[in-house]
Protein backbone atom coordinates (compact mmCIF):
# COMPACT_ATOMS: atom_id res chain seq x y z
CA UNK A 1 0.00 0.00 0.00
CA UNK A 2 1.52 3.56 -0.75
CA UNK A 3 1.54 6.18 1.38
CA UNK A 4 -0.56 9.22 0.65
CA UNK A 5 3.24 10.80 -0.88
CA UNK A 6 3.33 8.49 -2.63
CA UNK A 7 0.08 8.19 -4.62
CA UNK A 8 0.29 11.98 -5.05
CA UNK A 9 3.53 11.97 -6.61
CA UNK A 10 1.94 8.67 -9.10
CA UNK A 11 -0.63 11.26 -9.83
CA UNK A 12 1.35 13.84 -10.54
CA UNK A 13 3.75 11.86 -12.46
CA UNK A 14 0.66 10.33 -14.60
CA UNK A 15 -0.74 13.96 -15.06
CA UNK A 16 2.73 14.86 -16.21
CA UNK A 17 2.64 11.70 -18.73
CA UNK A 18 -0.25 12.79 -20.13
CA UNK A 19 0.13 16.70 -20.94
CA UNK A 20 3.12 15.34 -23.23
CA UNK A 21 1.15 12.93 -25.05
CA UNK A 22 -2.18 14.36 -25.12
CA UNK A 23 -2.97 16.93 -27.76
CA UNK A 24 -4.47 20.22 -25.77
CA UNK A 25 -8.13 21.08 -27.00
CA UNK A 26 -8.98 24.82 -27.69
CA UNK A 27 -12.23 24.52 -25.62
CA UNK A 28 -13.91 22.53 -22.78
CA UNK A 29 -15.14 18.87 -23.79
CA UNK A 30 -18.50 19.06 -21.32
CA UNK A 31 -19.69 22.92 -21.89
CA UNK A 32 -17.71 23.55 -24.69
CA UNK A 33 -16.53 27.36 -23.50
CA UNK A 34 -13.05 28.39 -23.94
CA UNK A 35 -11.48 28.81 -20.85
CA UNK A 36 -8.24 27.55 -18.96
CA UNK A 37 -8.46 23.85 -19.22
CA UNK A 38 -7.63 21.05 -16.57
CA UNK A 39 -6.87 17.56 -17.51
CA UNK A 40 -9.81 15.21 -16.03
CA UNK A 41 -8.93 11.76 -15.47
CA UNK A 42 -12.12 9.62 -16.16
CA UNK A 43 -12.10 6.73 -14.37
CA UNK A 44 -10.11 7.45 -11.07
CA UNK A 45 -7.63 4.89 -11.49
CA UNK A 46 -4.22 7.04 -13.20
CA UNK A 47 -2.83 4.70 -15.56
CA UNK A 48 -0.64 6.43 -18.51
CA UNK A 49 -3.36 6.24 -20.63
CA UNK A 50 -4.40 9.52 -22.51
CA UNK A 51 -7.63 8.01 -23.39
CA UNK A 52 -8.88 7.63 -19.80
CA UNK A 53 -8.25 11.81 -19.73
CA UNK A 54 -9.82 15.07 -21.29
CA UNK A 55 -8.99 18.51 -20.79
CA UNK A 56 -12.02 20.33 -19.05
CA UNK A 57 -12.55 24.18 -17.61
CA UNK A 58 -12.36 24.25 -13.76
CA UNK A 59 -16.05 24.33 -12.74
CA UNK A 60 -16.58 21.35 -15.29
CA UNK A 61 -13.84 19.25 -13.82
CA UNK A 62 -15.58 19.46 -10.16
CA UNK A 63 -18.54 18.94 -11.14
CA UNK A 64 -17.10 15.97 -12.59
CA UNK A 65 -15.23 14.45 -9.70
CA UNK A 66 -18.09 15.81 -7.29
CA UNK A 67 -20.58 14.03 -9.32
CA UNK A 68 -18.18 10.76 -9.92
CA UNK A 69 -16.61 10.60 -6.65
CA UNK A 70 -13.24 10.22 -8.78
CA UNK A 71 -11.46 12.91 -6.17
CA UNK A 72 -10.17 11.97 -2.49
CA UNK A 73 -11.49 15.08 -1.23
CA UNK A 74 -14.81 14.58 -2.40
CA UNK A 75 -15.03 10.95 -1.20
CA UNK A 76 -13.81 12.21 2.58
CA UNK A 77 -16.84 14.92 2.23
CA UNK A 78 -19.07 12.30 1.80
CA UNK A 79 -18.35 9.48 4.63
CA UNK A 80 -17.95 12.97 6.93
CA UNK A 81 -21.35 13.69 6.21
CA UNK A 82 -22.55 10.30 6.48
CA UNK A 83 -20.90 9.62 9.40
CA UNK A 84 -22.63 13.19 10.84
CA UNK A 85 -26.12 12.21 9.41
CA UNK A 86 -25.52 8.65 11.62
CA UNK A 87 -25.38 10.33 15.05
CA UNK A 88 -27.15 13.59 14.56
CA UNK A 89 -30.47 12.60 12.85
């Protein structure tokens, strides 16, 4: 098991993979609006695969990993809340 280092730096290394061999759209692939774009990873899972990847504005790429669960953050959010719910209602 890594440590949480050490799956951030995967992550970032995979990220890093995939700006090099992923051609950079002109506009975001959900809303379509030209802003600053992210790189999304689809599935969660950070293989070196630029197909499991597109480039998305900010408040598209949330939504995304709000709505997927695909983000760490997002998936401590939720068992905080339903851990809260448990005892409080």
């Amino acid at each position: 098991m890594m440590t949480a280092g050490e799956e951030w730096n995967r992550k970032a290394y995979v990220h890093s993979w995939v700006r090099k061999h992923k051609p950079k759209q002109d506009y975001c692939t959900i809303c379509n609006d030209v802003k600053k774009l992210e790189l999304s990873n689809l599935s969660g899972e950070y293989h070196r695969d630029s197909n499991d990847f597109w480039w998305l504005c900010k408040s598209c790429h949330k939504l995304y990993d709000m709505v997927n669960n695909t983000h760490t953050i997002y998936n401590k959010i939720d068992s905080f809340f339903f851990k809260w719910n448990r005892y409080h209602y």
